[in-house]
N, C-alpha and C. Protein backbone atom coordinates (compact mmCIF):
# COMPACT_ATOMS: atom_id res chain seq x y z
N UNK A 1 41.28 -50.25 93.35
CA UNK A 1 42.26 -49.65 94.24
C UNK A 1 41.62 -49.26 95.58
N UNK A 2 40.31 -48.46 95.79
CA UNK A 2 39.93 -47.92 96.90
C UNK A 2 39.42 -49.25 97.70
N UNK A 3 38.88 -50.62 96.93
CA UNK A 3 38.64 -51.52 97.50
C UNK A 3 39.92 -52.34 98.55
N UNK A 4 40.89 -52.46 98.00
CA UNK A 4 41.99 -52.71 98.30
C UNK A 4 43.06 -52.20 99.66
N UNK A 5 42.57 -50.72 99.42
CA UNK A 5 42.88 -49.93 100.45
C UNK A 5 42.02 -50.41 101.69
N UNK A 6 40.82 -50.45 101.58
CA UNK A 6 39.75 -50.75 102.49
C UNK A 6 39.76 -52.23 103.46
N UNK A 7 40.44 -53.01 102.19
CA UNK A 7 40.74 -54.46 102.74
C UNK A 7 41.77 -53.92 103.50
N UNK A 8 42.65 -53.37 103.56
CA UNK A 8 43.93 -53.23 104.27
C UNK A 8 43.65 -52.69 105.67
N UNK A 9 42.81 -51.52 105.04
CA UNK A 9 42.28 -50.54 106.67
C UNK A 9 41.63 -51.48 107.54
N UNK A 10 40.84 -52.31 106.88
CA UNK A 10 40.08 -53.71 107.94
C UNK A 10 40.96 -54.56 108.44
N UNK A 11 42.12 -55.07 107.63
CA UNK A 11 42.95 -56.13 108.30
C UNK A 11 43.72 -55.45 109.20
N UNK A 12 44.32 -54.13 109.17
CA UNK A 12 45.05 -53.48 110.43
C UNK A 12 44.12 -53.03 111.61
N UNK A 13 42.73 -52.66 111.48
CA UNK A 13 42.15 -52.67 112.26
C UNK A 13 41.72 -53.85 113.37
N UNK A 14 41.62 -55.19 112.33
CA UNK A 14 41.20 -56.21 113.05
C UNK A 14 42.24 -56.48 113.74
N UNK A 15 43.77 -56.27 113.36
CA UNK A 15 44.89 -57.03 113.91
C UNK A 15 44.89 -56.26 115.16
N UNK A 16 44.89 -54.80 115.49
CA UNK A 16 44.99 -54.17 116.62
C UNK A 16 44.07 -54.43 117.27
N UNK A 17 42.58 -54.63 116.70
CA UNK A 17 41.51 -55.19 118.20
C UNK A 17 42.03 -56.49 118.76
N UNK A 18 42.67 -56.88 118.09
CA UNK A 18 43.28 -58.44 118.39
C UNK A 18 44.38 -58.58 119.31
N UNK A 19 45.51 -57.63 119.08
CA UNK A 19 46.24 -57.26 120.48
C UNK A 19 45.51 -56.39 121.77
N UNK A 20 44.62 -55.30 121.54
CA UNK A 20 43.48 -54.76 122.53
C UNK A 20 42.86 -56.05 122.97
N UNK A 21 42.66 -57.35 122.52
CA UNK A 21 41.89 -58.10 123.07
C UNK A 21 42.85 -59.02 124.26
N UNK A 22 43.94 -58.96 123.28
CA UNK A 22 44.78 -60.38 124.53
C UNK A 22 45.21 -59.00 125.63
N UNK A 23 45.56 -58.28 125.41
CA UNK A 23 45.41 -57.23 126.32
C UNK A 23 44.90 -57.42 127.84
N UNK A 24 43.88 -57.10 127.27
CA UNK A 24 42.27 -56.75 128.23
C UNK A 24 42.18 -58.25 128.88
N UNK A 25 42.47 -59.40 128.17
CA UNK A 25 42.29 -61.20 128.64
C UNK A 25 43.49 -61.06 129.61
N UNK A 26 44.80 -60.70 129.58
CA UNK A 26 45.75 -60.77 130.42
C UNK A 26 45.34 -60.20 131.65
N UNK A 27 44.88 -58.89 131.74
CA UNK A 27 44.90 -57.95 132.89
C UNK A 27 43.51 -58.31 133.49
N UNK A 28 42.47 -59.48 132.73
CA UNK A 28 41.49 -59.64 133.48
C UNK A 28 41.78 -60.91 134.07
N UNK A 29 42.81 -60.87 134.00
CA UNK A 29 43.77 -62.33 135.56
C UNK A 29 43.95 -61.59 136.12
N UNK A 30 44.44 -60.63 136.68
CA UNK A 30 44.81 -59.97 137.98
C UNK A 30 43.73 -59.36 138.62
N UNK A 31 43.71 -59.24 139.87
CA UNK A 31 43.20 -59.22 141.04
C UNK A 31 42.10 -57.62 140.86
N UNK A 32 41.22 -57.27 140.37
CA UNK A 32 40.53 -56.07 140.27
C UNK A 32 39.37 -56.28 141.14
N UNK A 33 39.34 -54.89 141.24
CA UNK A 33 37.66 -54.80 141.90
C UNK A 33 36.40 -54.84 140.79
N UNK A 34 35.62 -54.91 141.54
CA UNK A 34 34.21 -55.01 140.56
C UNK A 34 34.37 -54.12 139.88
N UNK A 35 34.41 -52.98 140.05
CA UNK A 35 34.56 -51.60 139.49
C UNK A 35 35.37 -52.03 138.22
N UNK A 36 36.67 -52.07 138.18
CA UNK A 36 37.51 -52.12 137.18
C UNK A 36 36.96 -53.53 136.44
N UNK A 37 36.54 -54.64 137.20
CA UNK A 37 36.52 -55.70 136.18
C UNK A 37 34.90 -55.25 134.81
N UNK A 38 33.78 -53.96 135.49
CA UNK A 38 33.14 -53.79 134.89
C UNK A 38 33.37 -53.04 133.40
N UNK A 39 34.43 -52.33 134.03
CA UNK A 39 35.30 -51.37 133.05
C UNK A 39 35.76 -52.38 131.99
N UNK A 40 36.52 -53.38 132.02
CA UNK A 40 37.11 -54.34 131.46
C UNK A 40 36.29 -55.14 130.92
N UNK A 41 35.21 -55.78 131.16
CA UNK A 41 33.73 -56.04 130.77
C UNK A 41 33.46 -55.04 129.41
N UNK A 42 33.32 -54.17 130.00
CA UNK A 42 32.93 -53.12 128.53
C UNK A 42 33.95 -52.66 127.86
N UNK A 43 35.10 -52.57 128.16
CA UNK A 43 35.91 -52.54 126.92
C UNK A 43 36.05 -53.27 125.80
N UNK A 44 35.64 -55.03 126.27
CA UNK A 44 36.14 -55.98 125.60
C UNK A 44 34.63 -56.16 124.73
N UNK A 45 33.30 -55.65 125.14
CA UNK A 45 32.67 -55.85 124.23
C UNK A 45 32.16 -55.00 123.42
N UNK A 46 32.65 -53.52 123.74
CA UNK A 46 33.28 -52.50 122.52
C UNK A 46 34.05 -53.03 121.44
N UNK A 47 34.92 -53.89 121.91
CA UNK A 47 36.10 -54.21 120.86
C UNK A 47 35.49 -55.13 120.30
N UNK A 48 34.07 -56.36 120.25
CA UNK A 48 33.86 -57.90 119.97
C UNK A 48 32.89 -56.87 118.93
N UNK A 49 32.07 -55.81 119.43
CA UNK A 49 31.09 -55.33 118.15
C UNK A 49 31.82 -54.36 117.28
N UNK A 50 33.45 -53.68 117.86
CA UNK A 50 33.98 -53.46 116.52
C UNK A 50 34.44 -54.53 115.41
N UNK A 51 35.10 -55.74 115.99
CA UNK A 51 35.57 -57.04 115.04
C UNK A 51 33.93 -57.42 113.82
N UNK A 52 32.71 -57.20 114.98
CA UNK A 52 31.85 -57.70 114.59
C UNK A 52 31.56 -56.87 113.02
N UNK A 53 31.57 -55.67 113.36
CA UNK A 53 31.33 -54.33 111.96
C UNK A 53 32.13 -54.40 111.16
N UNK A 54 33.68 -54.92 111.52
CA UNK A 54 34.69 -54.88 110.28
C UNK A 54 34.16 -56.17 109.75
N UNK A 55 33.40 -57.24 110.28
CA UNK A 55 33.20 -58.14 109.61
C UNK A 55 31.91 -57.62 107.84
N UNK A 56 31.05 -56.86 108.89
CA UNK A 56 29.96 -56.75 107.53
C UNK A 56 30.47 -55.77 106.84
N UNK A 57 30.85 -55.50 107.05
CA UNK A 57 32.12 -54.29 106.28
C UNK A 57 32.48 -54.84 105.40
N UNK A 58 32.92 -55.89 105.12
CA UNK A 58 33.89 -56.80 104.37
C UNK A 58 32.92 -57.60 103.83
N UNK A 59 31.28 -57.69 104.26
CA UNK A 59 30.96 -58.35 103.39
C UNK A 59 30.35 -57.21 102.47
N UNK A 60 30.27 -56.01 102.30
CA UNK A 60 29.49 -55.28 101.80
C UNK A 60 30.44 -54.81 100.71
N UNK A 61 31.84 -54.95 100.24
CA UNK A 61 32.85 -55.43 99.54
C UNK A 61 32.47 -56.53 98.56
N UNK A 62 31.68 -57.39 99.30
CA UNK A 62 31.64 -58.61 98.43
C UNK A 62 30.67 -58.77 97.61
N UNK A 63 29.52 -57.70 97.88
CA UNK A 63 27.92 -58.36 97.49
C UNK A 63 28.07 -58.18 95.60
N UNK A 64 27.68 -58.38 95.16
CA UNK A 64 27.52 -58.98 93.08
C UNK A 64 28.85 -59.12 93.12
N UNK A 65 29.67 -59.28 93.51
CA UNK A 65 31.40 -59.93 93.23
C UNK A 65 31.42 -61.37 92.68
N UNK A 66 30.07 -62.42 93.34
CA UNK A 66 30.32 -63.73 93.53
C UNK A 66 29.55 -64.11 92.48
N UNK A 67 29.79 -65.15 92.09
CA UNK A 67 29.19 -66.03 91.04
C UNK A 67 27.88 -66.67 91.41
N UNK A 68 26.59 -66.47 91.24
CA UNK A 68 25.39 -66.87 91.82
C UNK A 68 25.33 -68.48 90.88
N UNK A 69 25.20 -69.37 91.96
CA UNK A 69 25.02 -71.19 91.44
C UNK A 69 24.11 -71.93 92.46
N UNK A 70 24.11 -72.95 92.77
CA UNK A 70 23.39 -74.01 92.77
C UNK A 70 23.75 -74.09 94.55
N UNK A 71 23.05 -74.31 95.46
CA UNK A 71 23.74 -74.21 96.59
C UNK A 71 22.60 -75.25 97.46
N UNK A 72 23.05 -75.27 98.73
CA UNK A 72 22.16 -76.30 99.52
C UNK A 72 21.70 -75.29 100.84
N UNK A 73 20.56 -75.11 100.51
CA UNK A 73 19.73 -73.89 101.56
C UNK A 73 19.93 -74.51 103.01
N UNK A 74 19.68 -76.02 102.98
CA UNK A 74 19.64 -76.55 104.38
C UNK A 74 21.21 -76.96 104.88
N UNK A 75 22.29 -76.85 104.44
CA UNK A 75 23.86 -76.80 104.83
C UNK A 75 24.20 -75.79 105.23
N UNK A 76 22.97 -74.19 104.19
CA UNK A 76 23.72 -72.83 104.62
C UNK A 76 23.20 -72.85 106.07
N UNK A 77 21.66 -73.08 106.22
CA UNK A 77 21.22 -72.99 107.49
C UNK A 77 21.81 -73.66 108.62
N UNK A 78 22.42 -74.04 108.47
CA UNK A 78 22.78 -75.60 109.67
C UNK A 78 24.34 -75.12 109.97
N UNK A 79 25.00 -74.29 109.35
CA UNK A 79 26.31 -73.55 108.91
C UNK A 79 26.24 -72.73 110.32
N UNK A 80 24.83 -71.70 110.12
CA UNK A 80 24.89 -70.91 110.94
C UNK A 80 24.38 -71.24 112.51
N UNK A 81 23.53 -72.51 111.92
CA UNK A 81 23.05 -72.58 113.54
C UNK A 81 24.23 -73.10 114.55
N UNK A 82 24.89 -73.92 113.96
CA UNK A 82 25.85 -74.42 114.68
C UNK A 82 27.09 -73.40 115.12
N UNK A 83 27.45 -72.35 113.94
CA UNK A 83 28.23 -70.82 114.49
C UNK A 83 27.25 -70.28 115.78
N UNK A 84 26.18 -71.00 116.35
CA UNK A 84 25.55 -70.00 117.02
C UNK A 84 24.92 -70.70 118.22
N UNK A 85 25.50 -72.07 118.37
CA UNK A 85 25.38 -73.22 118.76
C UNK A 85 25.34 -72.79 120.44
N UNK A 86 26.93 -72.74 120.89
CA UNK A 86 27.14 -72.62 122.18
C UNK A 86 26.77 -71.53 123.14
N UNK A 87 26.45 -69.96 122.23
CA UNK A 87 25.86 -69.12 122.89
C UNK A 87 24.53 -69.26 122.95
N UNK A 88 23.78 -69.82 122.00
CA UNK A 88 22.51 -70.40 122.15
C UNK A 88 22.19 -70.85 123.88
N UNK A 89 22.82 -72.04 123.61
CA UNK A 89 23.22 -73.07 124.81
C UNK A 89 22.95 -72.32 126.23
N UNK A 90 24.04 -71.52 125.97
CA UNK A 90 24.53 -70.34 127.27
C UNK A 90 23.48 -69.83 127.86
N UNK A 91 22.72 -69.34 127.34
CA UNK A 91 21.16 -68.88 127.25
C UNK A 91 20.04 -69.61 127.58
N UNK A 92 20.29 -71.06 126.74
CA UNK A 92 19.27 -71.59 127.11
C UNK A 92 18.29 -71.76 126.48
N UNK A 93 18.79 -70.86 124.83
CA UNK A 93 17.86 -70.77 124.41
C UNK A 93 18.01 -72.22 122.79
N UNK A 94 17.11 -72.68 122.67
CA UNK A 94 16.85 -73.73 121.56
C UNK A 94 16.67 -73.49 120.22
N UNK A 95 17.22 -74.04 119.14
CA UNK A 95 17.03 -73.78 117.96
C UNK A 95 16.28 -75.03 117.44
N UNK A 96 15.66 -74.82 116.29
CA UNK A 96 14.73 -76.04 116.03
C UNK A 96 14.82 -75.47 114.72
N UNK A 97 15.16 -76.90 113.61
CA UNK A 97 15.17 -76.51 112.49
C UNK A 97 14.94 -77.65 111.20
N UNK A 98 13.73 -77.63 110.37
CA UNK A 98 13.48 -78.78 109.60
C UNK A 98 13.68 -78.03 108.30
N UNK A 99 14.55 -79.69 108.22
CA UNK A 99 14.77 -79.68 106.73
C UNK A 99 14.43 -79.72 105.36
N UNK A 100 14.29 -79.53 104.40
CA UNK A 100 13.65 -79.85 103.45
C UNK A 100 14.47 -80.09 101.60
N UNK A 101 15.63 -80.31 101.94
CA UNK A 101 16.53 -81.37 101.11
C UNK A 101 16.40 -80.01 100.08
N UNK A 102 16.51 -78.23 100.11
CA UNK A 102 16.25 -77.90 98.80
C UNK A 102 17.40 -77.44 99.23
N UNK A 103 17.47 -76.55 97.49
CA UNK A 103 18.50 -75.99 96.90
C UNK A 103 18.04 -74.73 96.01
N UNK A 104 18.85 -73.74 96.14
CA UNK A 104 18.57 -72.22 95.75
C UNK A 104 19.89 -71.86 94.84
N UNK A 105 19.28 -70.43 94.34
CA UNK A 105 20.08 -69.93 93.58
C UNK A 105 20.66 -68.85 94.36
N UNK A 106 22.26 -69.08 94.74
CA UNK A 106 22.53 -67.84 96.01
C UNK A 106 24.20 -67.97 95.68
N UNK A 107 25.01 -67.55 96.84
CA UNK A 107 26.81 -67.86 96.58
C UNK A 107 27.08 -67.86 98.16
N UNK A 108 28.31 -67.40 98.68
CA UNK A 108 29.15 -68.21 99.62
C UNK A 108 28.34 -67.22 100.47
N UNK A 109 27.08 -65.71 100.75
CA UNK A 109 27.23 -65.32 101.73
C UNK A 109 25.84 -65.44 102.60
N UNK A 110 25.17 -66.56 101.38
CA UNK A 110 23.99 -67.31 101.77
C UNK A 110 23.76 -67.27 103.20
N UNK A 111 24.65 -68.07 103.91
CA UNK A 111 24.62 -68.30 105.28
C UNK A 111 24.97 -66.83 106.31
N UNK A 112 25.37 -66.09 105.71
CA UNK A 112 25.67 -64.76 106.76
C UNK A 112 23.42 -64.22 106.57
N UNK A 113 23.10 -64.51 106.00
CA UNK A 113 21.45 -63.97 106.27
C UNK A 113 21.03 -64.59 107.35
N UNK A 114 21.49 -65.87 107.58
CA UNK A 114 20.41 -66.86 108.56
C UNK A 114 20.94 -66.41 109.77
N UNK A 115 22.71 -66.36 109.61
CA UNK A 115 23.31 -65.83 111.03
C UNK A 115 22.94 -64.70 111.67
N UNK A 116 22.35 -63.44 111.12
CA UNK A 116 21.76 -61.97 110.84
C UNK A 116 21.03 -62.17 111.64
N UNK A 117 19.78 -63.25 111.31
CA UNK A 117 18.24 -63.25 111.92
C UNK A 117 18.50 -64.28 113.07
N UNK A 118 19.11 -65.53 113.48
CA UNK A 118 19.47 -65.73 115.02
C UNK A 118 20.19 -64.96 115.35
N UNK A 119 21.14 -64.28 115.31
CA UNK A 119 22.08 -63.55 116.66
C UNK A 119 21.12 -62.25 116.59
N UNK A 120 20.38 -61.72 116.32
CA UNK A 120 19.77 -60.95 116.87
C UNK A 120 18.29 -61.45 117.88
N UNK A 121 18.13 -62.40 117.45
CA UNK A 121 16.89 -63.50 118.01
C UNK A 121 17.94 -63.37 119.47
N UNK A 122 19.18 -64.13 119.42
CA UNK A 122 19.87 -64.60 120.97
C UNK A 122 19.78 -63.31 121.80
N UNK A 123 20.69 -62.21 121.33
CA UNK A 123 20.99 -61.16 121.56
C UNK A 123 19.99 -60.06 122.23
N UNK A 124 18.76 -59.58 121.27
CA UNK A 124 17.58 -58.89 121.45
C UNK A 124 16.65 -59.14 122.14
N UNK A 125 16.02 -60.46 121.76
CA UNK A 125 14.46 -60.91 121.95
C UNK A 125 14.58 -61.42 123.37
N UNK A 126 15.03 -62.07 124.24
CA UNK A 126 15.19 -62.57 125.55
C UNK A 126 14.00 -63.50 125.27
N UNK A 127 14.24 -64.42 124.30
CA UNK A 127 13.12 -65.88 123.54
C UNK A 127 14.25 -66.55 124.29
N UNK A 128 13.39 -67.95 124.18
CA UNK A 128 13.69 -69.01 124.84
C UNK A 128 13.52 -70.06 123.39
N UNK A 129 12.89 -69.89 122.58
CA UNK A 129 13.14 -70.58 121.26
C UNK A 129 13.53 -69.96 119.86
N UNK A 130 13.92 -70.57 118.97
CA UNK A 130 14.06 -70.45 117.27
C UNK A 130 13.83 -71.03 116.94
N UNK A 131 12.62 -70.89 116.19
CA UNK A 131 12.51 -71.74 114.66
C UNK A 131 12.55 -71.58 113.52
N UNK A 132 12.86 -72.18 113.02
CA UNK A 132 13.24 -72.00 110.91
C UNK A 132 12.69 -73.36 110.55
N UNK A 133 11.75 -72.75 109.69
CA UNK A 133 11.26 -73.88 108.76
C UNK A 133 11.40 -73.56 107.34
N UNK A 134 10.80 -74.54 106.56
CA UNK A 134 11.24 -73.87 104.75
C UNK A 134 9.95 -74.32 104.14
N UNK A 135 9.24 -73.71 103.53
CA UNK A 135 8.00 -74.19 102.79
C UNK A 135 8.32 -73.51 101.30
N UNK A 136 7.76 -74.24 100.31
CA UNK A 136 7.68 -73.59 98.71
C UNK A 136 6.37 -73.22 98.18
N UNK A 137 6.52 -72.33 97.34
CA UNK A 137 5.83 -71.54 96.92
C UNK A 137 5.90 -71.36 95.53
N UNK A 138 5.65 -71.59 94.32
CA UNK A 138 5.79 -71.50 93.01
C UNK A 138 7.94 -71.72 92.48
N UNK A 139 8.37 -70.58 92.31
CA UNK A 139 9.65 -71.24 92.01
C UNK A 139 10.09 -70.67 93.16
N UNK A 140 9.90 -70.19 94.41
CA UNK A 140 10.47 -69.62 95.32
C UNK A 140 10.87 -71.19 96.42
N UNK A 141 11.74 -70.98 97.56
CA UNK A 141 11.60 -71.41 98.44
C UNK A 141 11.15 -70.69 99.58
N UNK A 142 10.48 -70.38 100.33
CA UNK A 142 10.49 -69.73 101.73
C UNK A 142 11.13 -70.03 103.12
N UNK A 143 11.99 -69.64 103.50
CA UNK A 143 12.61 -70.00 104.41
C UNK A 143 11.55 -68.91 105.89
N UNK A 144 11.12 -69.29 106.83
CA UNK A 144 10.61 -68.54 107.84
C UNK A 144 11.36 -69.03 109.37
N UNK A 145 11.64 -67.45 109.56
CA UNK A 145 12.59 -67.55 110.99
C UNK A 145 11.86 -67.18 112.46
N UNK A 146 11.35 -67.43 113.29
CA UNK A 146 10.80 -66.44 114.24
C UNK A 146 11.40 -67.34 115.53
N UNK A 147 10.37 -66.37 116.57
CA UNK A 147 11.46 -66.59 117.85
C UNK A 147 9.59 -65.96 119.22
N UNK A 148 10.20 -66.89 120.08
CA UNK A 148 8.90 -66.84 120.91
C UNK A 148 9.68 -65.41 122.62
N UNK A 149 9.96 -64.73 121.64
CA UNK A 149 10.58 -63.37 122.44
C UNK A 149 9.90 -61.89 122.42
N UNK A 150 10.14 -60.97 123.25
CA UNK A 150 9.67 -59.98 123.03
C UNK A 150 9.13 -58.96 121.94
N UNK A 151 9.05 -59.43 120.75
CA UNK A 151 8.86 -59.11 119.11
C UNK A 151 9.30 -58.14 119.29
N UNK A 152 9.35 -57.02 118.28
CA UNK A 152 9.86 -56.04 117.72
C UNK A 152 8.83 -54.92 117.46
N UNK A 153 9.08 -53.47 118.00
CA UNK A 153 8.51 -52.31 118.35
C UNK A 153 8.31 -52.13 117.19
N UNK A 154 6.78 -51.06 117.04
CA UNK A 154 6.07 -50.84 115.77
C UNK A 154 7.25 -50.18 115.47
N UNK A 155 7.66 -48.98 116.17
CA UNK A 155 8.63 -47.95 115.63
C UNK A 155 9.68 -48.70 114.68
N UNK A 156 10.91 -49.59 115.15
CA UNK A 156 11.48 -50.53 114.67
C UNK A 156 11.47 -51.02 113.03
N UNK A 157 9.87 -51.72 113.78
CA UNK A 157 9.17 -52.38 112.36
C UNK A 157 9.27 -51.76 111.17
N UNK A 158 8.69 -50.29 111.54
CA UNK A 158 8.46 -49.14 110.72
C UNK A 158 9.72 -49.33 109.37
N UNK A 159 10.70 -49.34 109.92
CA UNK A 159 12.28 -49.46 109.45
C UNK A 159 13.15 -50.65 109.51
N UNK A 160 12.71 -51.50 109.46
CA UNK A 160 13.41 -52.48 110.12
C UNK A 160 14.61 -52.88 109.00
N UNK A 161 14.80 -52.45 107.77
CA UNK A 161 15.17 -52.99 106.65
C UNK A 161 16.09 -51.86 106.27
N UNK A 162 16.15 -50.85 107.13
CA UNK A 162 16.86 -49.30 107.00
C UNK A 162 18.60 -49.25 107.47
N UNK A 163 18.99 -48.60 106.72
CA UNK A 163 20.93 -48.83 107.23
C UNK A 163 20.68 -48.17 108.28
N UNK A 164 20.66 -48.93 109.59
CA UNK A 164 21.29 -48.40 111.01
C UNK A 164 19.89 -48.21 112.00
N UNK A 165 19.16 -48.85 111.23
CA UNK A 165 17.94 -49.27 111.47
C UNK A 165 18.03 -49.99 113.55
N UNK A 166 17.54 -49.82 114.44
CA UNK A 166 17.87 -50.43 115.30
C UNK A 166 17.04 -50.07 117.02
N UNK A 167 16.78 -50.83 117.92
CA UNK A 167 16.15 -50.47 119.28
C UNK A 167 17.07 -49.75 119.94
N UNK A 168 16.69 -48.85 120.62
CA UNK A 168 17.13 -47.96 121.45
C UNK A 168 18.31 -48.58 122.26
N UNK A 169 18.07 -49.51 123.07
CA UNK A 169 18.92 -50.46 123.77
C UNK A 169 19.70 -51.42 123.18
N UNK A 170 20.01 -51.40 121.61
CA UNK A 170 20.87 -52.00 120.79
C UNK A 170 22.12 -51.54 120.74
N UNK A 171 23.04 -52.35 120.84
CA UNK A 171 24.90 -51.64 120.99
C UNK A 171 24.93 -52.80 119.18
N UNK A 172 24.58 -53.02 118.40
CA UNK A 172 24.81 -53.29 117.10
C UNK A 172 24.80 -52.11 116.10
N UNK A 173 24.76 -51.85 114.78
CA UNK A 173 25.67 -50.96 114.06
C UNK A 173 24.26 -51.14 113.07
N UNK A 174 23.03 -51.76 113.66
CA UNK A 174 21.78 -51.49 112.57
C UNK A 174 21.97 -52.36 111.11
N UNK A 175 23.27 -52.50 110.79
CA UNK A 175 23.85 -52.76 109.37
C UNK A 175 23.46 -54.49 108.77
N UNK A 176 23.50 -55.26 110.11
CA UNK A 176 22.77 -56.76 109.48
C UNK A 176 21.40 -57.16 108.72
N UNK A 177 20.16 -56.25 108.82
CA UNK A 177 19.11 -56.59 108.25
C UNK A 177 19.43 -55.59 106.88
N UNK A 178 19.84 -54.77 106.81
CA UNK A 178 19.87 -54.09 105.67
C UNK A 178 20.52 -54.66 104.54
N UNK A 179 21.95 -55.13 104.79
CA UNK A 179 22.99 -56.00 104.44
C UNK A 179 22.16 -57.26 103.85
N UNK A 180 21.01 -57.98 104.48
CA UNK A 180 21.14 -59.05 104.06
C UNK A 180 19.72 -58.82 103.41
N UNK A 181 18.72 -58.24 102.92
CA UNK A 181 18.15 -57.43 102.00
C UNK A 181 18.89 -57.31 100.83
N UNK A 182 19.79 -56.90 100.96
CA UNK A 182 20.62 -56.23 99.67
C UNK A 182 20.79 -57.71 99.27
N UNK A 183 21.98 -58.43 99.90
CA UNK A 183 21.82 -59.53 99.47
C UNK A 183 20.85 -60.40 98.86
N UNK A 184 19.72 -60.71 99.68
CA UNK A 184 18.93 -61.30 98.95
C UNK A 184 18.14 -61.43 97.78
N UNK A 185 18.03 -59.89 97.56
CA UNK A 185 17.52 -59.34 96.33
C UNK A 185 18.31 -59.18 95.02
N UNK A 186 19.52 -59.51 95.27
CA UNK A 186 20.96 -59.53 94.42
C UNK A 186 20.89 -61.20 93.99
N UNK A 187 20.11 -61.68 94.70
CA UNK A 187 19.49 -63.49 94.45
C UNK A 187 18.24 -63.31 93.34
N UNK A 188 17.32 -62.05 93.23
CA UNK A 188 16.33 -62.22 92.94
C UNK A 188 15.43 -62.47 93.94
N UNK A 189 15.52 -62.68 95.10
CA UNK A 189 14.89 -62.66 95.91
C UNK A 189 14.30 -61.28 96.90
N UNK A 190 13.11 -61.78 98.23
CA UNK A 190 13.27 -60.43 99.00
C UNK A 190 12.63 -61.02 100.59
N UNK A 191 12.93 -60.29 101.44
CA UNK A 191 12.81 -60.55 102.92
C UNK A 191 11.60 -59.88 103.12
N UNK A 192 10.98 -60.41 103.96
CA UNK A 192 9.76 -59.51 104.72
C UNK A 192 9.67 -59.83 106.20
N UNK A 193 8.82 -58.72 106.60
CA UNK A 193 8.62 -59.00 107.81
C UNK A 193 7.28 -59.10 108.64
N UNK A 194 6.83 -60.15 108.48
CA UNK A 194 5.87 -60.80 108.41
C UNK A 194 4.97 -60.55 109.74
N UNK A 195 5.34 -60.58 111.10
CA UNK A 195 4.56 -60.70 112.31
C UNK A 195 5.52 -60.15 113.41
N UNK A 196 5.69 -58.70 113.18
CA UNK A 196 6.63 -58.11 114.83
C UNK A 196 6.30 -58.63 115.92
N UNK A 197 5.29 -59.41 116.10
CA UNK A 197 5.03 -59.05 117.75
C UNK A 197 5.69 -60.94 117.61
N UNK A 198 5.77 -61.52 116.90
CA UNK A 198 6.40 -62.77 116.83
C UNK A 198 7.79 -62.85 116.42
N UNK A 199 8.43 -61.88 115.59
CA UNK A 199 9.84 -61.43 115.26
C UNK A 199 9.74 -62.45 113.96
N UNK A 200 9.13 -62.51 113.30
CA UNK A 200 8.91 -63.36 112.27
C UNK A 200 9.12 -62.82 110.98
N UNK A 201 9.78 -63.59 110.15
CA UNK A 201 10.69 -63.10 108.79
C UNK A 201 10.31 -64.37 108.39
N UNK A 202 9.69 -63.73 106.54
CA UNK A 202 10.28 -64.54 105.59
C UNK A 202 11.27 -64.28 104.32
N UNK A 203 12.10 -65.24 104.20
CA UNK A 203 13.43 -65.33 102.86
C UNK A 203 12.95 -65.85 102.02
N UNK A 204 12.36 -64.59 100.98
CA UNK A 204 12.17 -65.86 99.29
C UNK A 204 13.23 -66.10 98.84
N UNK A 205 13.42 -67.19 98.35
CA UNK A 205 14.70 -67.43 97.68
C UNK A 205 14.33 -68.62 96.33
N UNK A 206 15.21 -68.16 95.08
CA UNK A 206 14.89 -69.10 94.05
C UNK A 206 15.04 -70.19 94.14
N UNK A 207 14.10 -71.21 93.27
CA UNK A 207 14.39 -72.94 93.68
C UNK A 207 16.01 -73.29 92.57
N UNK A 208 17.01 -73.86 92.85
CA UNK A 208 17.70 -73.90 91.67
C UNK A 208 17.49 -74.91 90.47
């Protein structure tokens, strides 16, 4: 029941950022000054990192719900790079990613981990590359993510895996690395964080 309720409070929430959004898109056709169009600027990406929180919201609803099976590590990855494709682009910044034909033991939110560790790569690091590669290790796979950007403050580091965990100059909700920890370890698996000053993570994950 309280789950239920919660789905509801998220879908009325999302529906009203959704009229706040065509909103804010209409009135940013008419004729404003810098001033107001800055105002309008930040309203609308108040409202893109609230959509963004009701999203992990909803996955944090989901985590041991799903049936853990047989999955394709390099489809989940390729899932997200391409969700992450055109702002990449925008930037300038490159993703680079080899394959390695495996398969893990995970469920449908596989791919929200990989999305976690680039959009904060795009977002944070002011890198100009991503890479993900996958190497194995006894029954594990290793998936390793890093990024040739400003790495990540000892302080940070310290916590990096903490609910709300986050840089000073972060407008995110802390909640993606923690979230996908939980997850992974709900695989049998676990994340580390391997080289801050490189922003470098590795994902054990089971071979299936």
């Amino acid at each position: 029941m309280l789950e239920m309720y919660n789905s509801l409070i998220r879908h009325d929430i999302g529906n009203r950022n959704q009229i706040a959004v065509g909103c804010l898109e209409l009135l940013g056709e008419s004729d404003l000054s810098e001033e107001q169009k800055n105002l309008l600027d930040k309203a609308y990406e108040n409202i893109m990192q609230s959509q963004k929180l009701l999203y992990k919201l909803s996955i944090v609803g989901r985590i041991g719900e799903r049936e853990l099976k047989k999955i394709s590590l390099d489809d989940a990855i390729e899932r997200s790079i391409e969700f992450h494709k055109n702002i990449a682009e925008e930037k300038g910044i490159k993703i680079s990613f080899r394959k390695k034909k495996a398969f893990v033991i995970a469920d449908e939110l596989l791919e929200n981990i990989f999305s976690n560790f680039i959009e904060n790569s795009i977002i944070h690091s002011n890198c100009k590359n991503i890479e993900i590669d996958i190497e194995e290790e006894n029954d594990y796979y290793i998936v390793r993510i890093r990024d040739d950007g400003k790495g990540i403050s000892e302080d940070v580091a310290k916590r990096i895996f903490e609910l709300g965990a986050k840089g000073k100059e972060s407008k995110g909700s802390g909640l993606g690395l923690h979230l996908s920890k939980i997850i992974v370890e709900g695989y049998g698996g676990k994340i580390i964080l391997k080289d801050a000053k490189r922003a470098e993570f590795e994902i054990y994950l089971k071979k299936a």
